[in-house]
PDB file of N, CA and C in Angstrom:
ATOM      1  N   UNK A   1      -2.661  21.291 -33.971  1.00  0.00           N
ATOM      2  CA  UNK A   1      -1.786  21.170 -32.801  1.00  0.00           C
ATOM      3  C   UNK A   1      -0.356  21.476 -33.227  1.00  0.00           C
ATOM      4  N   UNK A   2       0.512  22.683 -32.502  1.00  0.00           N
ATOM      5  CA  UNK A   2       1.721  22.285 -33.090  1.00  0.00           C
ATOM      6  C   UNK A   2       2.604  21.696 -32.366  1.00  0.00           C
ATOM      7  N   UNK A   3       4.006  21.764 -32.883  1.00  0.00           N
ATOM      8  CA  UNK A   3       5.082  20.823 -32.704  1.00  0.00           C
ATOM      9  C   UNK A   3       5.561  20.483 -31.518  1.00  0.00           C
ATOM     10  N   UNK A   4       5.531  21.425 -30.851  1.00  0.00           N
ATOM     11  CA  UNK A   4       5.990  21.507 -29.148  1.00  0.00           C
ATOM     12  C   UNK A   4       4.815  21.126 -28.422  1.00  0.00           C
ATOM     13  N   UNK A   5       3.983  21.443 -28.600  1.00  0.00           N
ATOM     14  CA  UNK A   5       2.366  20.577 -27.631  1.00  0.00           C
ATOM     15  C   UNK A   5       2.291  19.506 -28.050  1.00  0.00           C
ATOM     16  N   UNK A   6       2.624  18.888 -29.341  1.00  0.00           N
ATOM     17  CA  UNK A   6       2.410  17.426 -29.787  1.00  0.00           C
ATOM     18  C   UNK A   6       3.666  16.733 -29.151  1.00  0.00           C
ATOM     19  N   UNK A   7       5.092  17.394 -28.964  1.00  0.00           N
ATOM     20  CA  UNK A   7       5.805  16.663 -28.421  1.00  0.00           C
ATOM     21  C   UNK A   7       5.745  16.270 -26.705  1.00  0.00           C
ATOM     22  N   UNK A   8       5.181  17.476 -26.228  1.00  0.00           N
ATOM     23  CA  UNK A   8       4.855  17.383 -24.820  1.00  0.00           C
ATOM     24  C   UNK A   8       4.217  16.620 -24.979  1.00  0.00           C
ATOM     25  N   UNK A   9       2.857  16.133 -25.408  1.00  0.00           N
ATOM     26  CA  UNK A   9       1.988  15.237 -25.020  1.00  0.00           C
ATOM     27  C   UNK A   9       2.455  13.885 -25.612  1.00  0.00           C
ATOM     28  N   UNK A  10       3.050  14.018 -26.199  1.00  0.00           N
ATOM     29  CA  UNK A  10       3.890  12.119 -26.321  1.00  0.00           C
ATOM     30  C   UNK A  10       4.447  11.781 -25.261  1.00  0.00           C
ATOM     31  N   UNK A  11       5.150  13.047 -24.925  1.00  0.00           N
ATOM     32  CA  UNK A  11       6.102  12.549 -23.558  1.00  0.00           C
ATOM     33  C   UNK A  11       4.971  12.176 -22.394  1.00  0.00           C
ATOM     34  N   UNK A  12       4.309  12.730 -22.032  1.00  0.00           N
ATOM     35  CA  UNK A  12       3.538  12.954 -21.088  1.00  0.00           C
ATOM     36  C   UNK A  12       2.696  11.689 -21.314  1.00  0.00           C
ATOM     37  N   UNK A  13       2.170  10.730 -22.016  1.00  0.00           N
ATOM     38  CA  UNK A  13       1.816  10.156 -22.625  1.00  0.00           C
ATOM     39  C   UNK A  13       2.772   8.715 -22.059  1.00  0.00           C
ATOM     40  N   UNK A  14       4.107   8.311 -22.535  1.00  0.00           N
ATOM     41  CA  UNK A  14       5.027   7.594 -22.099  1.00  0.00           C
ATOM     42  C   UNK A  14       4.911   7.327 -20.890  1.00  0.00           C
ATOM     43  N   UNK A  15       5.304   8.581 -20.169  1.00  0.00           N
ATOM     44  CA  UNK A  15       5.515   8.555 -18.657  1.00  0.00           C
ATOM     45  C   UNK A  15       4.699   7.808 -18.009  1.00  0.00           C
ATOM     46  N   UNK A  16       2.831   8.851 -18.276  1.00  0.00           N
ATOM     47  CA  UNK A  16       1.973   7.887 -17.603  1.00  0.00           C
ATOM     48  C   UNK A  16       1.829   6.277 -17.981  1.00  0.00           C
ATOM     49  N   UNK A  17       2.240   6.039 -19.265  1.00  0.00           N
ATOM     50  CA  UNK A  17       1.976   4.194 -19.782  1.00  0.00           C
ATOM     51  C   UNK A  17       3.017   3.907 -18.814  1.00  0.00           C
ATOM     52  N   UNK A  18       3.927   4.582 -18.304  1.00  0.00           N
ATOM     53  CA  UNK A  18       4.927   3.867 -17.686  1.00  0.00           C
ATOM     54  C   UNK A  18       4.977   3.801 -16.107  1.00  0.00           C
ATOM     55  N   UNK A  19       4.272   4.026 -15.949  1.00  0.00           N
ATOM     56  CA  UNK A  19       3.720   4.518 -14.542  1.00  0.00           C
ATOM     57  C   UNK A  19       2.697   3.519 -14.284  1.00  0.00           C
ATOM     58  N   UNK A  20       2.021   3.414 -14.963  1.00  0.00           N
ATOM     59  CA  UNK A  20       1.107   2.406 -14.887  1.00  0.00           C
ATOM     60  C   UNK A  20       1.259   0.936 -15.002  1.00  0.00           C
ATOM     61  N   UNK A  21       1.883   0.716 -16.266  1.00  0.00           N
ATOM     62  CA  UNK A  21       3.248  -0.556 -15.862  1.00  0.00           C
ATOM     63  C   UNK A  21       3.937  -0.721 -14.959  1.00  0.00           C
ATOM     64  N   UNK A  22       4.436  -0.144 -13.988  1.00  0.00           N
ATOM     65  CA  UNK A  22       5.504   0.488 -12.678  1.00  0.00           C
ATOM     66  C   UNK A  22       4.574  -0.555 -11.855  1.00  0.00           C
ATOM     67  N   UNK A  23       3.220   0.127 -11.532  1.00  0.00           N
ATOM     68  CA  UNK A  23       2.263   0.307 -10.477  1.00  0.00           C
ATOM     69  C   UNK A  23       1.963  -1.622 -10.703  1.00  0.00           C
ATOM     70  N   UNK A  24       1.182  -2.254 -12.255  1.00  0.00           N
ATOM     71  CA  UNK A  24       1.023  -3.191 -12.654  1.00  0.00           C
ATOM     72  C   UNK A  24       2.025  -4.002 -11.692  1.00  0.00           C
ATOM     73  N   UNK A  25       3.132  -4.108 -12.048  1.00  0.00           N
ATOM     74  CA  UNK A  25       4.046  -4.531 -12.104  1.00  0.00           C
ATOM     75  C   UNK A  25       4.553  -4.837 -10.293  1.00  0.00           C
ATOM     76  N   UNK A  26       4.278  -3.682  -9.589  1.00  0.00           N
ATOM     77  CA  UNK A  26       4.313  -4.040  -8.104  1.00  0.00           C
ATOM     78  C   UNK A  26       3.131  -4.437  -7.826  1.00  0.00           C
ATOM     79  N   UNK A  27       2.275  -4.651  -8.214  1.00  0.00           N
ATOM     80  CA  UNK A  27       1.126  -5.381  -7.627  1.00  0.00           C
ATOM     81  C   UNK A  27       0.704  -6.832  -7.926  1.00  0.00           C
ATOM     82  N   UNK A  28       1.295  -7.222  -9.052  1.00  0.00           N
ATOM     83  CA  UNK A  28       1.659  -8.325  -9.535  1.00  0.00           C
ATOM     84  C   UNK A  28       2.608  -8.905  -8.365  1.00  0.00           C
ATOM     85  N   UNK A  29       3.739  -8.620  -8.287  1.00  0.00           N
ATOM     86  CA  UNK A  29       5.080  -8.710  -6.946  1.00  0.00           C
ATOM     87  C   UNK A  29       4.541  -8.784  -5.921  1.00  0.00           C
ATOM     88  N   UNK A  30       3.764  -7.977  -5.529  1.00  0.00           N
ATOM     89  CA  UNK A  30       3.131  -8.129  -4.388  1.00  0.00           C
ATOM     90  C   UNK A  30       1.900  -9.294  -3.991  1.00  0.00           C
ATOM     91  N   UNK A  31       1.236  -9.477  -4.928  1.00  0.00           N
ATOM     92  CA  UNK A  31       0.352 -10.666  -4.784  1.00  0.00           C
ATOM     93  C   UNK A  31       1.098 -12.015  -5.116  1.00  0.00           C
ATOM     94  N   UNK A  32       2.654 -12.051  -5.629  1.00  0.00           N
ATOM     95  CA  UNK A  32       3.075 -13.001  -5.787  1.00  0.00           C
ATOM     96  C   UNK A  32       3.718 -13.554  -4.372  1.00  0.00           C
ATOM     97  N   UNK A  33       4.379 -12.023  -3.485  1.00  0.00           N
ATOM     98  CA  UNK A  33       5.352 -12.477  -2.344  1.00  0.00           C
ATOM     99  C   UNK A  33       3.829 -12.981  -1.196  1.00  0.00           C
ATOM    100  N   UNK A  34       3.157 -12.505  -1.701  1.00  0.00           N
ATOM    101  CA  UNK A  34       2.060 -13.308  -0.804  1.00  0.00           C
ATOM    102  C   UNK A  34       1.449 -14.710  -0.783  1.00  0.00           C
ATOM    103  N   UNK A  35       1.606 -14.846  -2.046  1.00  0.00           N
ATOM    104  CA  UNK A  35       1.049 -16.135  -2.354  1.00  0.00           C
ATOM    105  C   UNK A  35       2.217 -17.058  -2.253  1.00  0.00           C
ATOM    106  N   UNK A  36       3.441 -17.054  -2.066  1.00  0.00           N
ATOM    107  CA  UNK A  36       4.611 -17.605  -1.474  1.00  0.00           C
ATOM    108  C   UNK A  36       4.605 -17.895  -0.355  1.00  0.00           C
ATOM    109  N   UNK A  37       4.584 -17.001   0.463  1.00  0.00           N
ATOM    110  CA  UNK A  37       4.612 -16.613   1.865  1.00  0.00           C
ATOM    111  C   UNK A  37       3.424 -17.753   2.311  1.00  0.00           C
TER     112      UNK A  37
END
């Protein structure tokens, strides 16, 4: 693999972990403002 495809796919890589944390993260919020409510 070289250097520039290995760096794309780290990035690409980040984003989605972070995206997915994002998503985690409002759905967590969201089952919390409910369970308040």
């Amino acid at each position: 693999m070289n250097m520039i495809g290995f760096h794309n796919h780290k990035r690409h890589v980040r984003i989605s972990y972070s995206v997915v944390i994002h998503l985690k993260w409002v759905e967590y919020f969201n089952n919390h403002i409910r369970v308040v409510k």
